[in-house]
Protein backbone atom coordinates (compact mmCIF):
# COMPACT_ATOMS: atom_id res chain seq x y z
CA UNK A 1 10.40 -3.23 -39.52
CA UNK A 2 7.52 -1.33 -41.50
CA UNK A 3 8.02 -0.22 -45.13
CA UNK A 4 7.60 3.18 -43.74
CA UNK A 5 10.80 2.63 -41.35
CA UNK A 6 12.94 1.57 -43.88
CA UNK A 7 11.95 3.96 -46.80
CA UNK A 8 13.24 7.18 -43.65
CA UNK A 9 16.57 5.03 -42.71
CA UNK A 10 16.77 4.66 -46.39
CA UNK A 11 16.58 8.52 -46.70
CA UNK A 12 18.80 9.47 -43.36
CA UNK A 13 21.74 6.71 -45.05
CA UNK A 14 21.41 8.51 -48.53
CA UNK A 15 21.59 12.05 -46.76
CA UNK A 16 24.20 11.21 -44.50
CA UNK A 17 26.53 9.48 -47.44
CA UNK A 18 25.76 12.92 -49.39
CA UNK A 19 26.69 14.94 -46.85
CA UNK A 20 29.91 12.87 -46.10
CA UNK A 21 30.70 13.44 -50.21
CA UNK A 22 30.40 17.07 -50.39
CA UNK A 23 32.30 17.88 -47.41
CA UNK A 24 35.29 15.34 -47.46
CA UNK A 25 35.83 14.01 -51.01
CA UNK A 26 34.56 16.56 -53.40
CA UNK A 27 36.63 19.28 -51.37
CA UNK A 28 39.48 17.61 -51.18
CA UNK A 29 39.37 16.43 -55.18
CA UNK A 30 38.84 20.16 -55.79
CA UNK A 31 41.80 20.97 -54.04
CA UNK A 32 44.07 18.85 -55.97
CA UNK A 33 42.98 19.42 -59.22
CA UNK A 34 42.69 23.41 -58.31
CA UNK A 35 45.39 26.42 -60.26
CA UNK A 36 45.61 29.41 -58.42
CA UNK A 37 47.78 32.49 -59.08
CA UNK A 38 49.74 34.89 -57.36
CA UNK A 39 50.96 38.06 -58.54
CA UNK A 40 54.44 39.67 -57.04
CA UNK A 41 56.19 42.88 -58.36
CA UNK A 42 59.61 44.60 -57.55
CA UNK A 43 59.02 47.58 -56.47
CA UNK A 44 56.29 46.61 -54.58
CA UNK A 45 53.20 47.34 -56.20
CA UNK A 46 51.65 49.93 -53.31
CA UNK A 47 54.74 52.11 -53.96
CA UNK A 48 54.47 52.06 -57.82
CA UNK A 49 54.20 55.56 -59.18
CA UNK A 50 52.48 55.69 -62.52
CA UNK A 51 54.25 56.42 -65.59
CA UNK A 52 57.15 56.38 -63.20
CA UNK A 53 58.57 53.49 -61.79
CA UNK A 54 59.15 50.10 -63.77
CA UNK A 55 57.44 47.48 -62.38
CA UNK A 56 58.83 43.67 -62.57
CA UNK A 57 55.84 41.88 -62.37
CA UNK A 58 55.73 37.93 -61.63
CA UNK A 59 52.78 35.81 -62.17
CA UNK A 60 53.09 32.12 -60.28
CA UNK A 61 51.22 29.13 -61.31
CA UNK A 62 50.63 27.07 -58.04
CA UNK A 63 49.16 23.70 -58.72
CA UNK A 64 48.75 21.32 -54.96
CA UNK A 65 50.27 24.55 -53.36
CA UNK A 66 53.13 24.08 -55.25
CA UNK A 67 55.15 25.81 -58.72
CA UNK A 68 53.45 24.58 -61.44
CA UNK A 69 56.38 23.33 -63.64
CA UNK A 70 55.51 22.94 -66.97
CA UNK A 71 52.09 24.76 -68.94
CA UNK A 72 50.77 27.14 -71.23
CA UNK A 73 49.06 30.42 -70.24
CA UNK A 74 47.88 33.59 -72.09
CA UNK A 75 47.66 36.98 -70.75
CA UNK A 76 45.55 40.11 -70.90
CA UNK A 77 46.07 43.19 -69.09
CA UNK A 78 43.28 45.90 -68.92
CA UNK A 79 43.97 49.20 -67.71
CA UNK A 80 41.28 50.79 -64.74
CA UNK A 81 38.09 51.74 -65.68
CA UNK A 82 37.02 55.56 -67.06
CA UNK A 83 36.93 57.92 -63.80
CA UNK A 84 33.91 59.33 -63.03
CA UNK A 85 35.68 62.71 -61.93
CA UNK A 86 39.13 63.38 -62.18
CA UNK A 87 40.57 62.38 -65.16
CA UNK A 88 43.79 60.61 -65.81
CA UNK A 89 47.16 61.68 -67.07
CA UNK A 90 45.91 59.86 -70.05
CA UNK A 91 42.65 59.64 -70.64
CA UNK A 92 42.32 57.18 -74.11
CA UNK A 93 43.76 54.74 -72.12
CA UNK A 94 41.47 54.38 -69.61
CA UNK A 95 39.58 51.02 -69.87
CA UNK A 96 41.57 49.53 -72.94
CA UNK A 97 43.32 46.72 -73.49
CA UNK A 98 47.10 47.15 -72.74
CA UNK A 99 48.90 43.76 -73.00
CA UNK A 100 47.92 40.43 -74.91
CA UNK A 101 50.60 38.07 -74.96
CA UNK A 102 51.10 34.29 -74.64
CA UNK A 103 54.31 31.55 -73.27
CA UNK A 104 55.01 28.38 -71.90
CA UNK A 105 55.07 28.46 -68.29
CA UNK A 106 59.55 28.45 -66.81
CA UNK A 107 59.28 26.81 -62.87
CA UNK A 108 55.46 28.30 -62.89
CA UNK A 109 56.45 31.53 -63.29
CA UNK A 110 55.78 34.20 -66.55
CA UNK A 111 57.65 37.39 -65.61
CA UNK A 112 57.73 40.90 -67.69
CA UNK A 113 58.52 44.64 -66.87
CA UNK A 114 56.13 47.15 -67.06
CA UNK A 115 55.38 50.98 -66.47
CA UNK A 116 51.80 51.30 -65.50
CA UNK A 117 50.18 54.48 -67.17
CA UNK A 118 47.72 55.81 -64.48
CA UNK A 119 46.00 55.02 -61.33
CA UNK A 120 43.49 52.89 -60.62
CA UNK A 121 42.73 48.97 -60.70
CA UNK A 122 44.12 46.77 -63.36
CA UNK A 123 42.69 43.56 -64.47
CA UNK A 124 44.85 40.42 -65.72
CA UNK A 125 42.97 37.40 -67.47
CA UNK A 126 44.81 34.55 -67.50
CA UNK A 127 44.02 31.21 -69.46
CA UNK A 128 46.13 28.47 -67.79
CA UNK A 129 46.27 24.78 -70.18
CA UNK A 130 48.10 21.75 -69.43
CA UNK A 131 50.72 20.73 -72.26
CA UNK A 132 52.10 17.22 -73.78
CA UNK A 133 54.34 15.65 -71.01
CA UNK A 134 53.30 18.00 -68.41
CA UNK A 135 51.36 17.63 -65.28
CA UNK A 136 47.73 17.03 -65.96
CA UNK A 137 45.18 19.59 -65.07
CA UNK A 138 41.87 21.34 -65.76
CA UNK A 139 42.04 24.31 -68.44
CA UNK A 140 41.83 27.05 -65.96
CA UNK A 141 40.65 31.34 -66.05
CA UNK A 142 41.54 33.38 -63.70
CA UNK A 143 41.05 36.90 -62.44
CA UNK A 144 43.06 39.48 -60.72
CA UNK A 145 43.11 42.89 -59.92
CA UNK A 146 45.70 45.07 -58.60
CA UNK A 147 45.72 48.85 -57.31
CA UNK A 148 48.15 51.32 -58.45
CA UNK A 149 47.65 54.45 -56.37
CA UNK A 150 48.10 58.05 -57.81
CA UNK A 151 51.84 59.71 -57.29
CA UNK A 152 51.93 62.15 -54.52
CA UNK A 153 53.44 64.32 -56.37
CA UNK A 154 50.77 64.81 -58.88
CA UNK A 155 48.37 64.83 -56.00
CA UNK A 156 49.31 67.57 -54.26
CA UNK A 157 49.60 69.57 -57.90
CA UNK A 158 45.61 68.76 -58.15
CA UNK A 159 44.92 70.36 -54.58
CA UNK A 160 47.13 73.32 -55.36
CA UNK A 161 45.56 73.84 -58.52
CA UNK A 162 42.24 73.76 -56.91
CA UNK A 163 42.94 75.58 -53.76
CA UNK A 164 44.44 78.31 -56.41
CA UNK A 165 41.36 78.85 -57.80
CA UNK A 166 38.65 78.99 -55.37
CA UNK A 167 41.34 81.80 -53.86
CA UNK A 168 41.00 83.27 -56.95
CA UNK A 169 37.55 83.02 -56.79
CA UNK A 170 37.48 84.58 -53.55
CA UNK A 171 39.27 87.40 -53.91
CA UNK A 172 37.55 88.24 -57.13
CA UNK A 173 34.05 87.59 -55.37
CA UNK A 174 35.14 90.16 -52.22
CA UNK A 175 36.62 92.92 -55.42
CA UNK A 176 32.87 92.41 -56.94
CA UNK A 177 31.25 93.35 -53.59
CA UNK A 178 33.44 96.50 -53.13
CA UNK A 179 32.97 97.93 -56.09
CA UNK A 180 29.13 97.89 -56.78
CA UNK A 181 29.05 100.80 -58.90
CA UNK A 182 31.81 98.94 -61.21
CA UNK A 183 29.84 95.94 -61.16
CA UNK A 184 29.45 95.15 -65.06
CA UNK A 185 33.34 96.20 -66.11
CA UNK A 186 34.54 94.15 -62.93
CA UNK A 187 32.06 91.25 -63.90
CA UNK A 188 33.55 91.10 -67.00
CA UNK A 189 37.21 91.51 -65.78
CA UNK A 190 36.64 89.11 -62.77
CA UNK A 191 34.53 86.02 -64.92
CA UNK A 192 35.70 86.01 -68.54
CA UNK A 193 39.52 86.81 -67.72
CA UNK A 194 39.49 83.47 -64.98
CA UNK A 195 37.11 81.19 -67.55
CA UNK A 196 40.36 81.96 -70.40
CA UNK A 197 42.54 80.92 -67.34
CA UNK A 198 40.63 77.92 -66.29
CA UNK A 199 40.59 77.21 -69.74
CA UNK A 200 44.52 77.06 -70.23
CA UNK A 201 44.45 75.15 -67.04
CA UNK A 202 42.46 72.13 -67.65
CA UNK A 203 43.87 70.48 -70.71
CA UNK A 204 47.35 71.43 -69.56
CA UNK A 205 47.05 70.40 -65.08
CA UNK A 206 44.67 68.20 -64.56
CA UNK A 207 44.34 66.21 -67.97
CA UNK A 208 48.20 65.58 -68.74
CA UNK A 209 47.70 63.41 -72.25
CA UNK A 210 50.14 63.80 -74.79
CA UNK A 211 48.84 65.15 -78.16
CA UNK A 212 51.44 63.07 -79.71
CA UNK A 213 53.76 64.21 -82.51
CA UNK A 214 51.77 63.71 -85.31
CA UNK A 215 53.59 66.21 -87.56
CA UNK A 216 56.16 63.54 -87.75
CA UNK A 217 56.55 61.29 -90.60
CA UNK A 218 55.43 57.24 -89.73
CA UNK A 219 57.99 55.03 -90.32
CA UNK A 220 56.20 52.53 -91.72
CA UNK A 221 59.32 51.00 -94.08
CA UNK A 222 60.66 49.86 -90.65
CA UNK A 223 57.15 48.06 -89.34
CA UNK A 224 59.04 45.07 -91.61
CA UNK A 225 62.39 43.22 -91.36
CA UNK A 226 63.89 40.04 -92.73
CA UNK A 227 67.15 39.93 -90.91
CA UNK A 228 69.28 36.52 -92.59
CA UNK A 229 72.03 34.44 -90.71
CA UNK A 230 74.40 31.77 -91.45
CA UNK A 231 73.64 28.08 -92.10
CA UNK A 232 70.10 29.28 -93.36
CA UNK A 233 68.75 30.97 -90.29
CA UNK A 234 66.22 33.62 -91.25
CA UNK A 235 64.16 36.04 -88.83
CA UNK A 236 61.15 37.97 -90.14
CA UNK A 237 59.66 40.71 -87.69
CA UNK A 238 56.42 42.23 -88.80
CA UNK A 239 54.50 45.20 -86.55
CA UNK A 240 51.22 46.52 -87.39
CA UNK A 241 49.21 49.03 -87.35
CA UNK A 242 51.68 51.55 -88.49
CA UNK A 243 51.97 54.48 -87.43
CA UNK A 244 50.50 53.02 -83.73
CA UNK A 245 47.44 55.02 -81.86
CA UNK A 246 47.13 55.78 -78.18
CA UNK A 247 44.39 53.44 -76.76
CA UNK A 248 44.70 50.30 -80.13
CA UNK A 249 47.38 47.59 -79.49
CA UNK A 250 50.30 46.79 -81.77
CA UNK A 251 50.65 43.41 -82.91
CA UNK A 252 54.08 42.24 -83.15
CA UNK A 253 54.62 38.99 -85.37
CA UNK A 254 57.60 36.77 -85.79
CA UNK A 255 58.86 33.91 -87.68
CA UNK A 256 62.74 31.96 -86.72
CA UNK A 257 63.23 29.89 -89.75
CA UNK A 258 65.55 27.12 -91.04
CA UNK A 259 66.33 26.36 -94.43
CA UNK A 260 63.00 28.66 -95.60
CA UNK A 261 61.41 26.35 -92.40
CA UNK A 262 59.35 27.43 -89.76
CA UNK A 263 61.76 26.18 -86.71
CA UNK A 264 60.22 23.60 -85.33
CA UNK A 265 61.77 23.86 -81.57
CA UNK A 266 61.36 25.61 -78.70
CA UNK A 267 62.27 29.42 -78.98
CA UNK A 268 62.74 32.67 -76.64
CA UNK A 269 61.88 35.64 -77.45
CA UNK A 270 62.56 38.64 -76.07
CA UNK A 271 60.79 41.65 -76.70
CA UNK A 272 61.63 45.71 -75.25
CA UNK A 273 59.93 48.39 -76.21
CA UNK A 274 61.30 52.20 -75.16
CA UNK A 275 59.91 55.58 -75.54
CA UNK A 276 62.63 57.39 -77.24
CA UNK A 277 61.46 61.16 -75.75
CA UNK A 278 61.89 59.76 -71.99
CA UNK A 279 64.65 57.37 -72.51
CA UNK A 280 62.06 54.92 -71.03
CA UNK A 281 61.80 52.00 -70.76
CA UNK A 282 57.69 50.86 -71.21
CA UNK A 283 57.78 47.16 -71.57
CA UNK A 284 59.63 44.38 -72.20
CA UNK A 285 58.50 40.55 -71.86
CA UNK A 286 60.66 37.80 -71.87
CA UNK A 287 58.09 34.31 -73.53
CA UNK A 288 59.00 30.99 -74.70
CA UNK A 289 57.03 29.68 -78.00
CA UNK A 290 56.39 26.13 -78.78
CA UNK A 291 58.35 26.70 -82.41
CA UNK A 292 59.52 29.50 -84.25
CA UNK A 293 56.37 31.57 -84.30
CA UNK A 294 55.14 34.38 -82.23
CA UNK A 295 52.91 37.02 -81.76
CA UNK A 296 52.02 38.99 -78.95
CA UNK A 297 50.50 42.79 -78.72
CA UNK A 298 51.08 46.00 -76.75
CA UNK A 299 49.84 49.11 -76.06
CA UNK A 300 51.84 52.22 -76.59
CA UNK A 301 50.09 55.35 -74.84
CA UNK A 302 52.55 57.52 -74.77
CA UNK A 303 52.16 59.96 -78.18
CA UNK A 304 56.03 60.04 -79.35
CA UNK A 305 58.69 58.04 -81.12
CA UNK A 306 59.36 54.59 -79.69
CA UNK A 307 61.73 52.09 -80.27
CA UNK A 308 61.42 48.29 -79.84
CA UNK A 309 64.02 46.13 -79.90
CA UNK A 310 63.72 42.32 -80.56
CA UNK A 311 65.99 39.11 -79.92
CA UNK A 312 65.43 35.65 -80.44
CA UNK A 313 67.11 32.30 -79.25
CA UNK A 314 66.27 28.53 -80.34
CA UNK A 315 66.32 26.33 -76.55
CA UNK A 316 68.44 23.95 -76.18
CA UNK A 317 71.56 24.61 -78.81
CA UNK A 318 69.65 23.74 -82.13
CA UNK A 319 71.23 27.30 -83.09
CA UNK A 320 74.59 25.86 -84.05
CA UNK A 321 76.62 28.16 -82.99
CA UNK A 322 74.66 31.03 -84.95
CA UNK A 323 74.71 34.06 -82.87
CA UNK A 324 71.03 35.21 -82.08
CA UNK A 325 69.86 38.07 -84.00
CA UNK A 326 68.76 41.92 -82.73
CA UNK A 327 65.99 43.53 -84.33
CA UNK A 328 65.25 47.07 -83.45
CA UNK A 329 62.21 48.70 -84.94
CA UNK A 330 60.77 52.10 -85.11
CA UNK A 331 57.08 52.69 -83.99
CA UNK A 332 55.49 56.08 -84.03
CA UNK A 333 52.72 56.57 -81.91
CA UNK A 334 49.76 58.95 -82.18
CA UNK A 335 48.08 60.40 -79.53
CA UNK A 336 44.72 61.79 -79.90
CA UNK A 337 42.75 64.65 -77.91
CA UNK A 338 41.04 63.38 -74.54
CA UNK A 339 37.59 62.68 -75.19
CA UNK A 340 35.16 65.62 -75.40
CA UNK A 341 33.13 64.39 -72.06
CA UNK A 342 36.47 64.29 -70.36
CA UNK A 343 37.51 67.88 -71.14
CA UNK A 344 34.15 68.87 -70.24
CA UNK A 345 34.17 67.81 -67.06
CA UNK A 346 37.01 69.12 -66.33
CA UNK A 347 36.33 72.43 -67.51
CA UNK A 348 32.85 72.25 -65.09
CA UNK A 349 34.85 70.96 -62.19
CA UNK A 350 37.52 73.54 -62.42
CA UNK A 351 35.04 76.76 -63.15
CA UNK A 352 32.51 75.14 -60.39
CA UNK A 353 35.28 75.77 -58.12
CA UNK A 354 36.14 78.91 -59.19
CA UNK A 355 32.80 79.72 -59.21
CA UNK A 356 32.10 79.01 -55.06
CA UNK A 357 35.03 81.05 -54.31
CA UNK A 358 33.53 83.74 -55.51
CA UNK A 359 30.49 83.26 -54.04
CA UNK A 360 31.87 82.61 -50.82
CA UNK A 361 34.05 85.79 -51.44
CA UNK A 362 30.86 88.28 -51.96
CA UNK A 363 28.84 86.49 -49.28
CA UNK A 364 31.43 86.75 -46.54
CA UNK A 365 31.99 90.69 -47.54
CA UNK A 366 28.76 91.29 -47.88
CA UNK A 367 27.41 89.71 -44.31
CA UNK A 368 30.21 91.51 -42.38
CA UNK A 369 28.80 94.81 -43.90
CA UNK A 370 25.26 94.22 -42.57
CA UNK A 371 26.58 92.75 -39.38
CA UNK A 372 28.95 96.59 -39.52
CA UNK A 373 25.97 98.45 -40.57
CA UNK A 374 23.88 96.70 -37.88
């Protein structure tokens, strides 16, 4: 066999072994070592009304197809992205961090409830790590999205309010061809008296946020608690900024300590926030912390007095017998204005509407009085 023979079987061997690798073993090794998430909510999430409906949402960790039964993962949740027309029922939220929290994985699964704020497509980032005496596997990020459609409801409010005006345009534009002798006093009547309308209109319909109540006092004595139990438990709570502002998260911290100790166990801790206006409730997370230390942070977009109430619970009965305590805070939110460019294009939406109706108004009038005159 010539050197040249055995230098191309050399070749076809090496390909063929390659080929063999990459679709067989590396694949299947892939596979095994491979976390993937899935996302479930109660209702489901296609029927979820925003600023409505309560959403449990439950993130599984599958590792081999199966539960993942013991890890750590953090959490992010964005809200959708800015619209590029209609705006929001609250506008500073749009593209901001909502949720940033962080807990040992329970059977693979990390559940909280939540009430999503607006439409659109939300984005969790999730950081998945193995832990000591768990099963062993790549430190994984993920992605995923989910949809939250606009309600109904609000829907059909947008096409009235629409339809409204370009009838109001209308008429207006078929008045302004009647009347051509009146034409200045009716331009003024039929154009400034609908732009002080529209005016009233946008803020209010079509851009719903909340300018908060910032006439009220912060509470910011009560962003701070030491609450102290028997047989030298101690719980220290600790929320900042205070007051809160629509489209910033709130960090809450937390310490469980024993004997002026950090607790050195494994603790749940149980967070609910509520929006005291509504009788809402916004969110509430149930995590499990490696010791007696927390922190986790929340967005509050709603501009009004909330409450949030906290409980925590050493695992496994290191407690002895102490009864776990409840910490309720109050958080006062402030809501600012939507965004100049928002109201703005609002406002030219709205009169640009207005503004064809009328134009359809005197164009129709007018052509059937050359077709008469004809």
């Amino acid at each position: 066999m010539s050197y040249r023979q055995l230098a191309a079987l050399y070749l076809i061997s090496t390909a063929c072994f390659v080929c063999v690798w990459l679709l067989g073993v590396a694949p299947g090794q892939a596979e095994d070592t491979a976390v993937t998430i899935e996302i479930a909510s109660t209702p489901p999430l296609e029927r979820l009304r925003p600023n409505t409906d309560l959403a449990r949402v439950t993130l599984t960790a599958l590792l081999h197809g199966k539960p993942l039964g013991q890890g750590h993962v953090k959490v992010q949740l964005t809200a959708p992205p800015r619209t590029k027309v209609l705006a929001t029922g609250f506008p500073r939220v749009e593209g901001t961090p909502l949720l940033a929290l962080d807990s040992e994985f329970r059977d693979g699964t990390f559940t909280l409830q939540y009430l999503f704020p607006i439409r659109g497509t939300y984005t969790f980032d999730l950081d998945i790590a193995p832990v000591p005496g768990g099963p062993v596997f790549p430190p994984t990020s993920l992605r995923k999205t989910v949809r939250i459609y606009e309600d109904p409801v609000v829907r059909r409010n947008a096409w009235l309010l629409i339809v409204g005006l370009f009838v109001l345009g209308s008429v207006t534009g078929v008045m302004f061809a009647r009347s051509a002798a009146a034409r200045e006093r009716l331009l003024s009547r039929a154009i400034v008296g609908p732009l002080v309308l529209c005016g009233a209109l946008a803020p209010a319909s079509m851009v719903s946020a909340h300018d908060g109540h910032t006439e009220r006092a912060a509470h910011g004595a009560l962003g701070h608690q030491v609450m102290r139990g028997d047989n030298g438990w101690e719980l220290e709570i600790h929320s900042s900024p205070m007051p809160a502002t629509v489209g910033h998260l709130v960090q809450l911290d937390l310490w469980l300590r024993k004997d002026g100790e950090v607790f050195p166990g494994m603790t749940e801790v149980a967070v609910a926030a509520m929006n005291q206006e509504d009788a809402q409730m916004v969110v509430e997370t149930h995590i499990l912390a490696r010791q007696g230390h927390a922190s986790q942070s929340f967005q509050l977009y709603d501009g009004t007095l909330h409450t949030i109430t906290v409980t925590v619970r050493p695992v496994g009965g290191e407690a002895g017998g102490w009864a776990p305590p409840t910490a309720v805070l109050s958080l006062d939110v402030v809501a600012l204005h939507p965004p100049m460019a928002v109201q703005a294009r609002m406002m030219a939406i709205l009169l640009g509407v207005l503004v064809g109706g009328m134009v359809v108004g005197f164009c129709v009038l007018r052509t059937s009085k050359e077709q008469a005159g004809a």
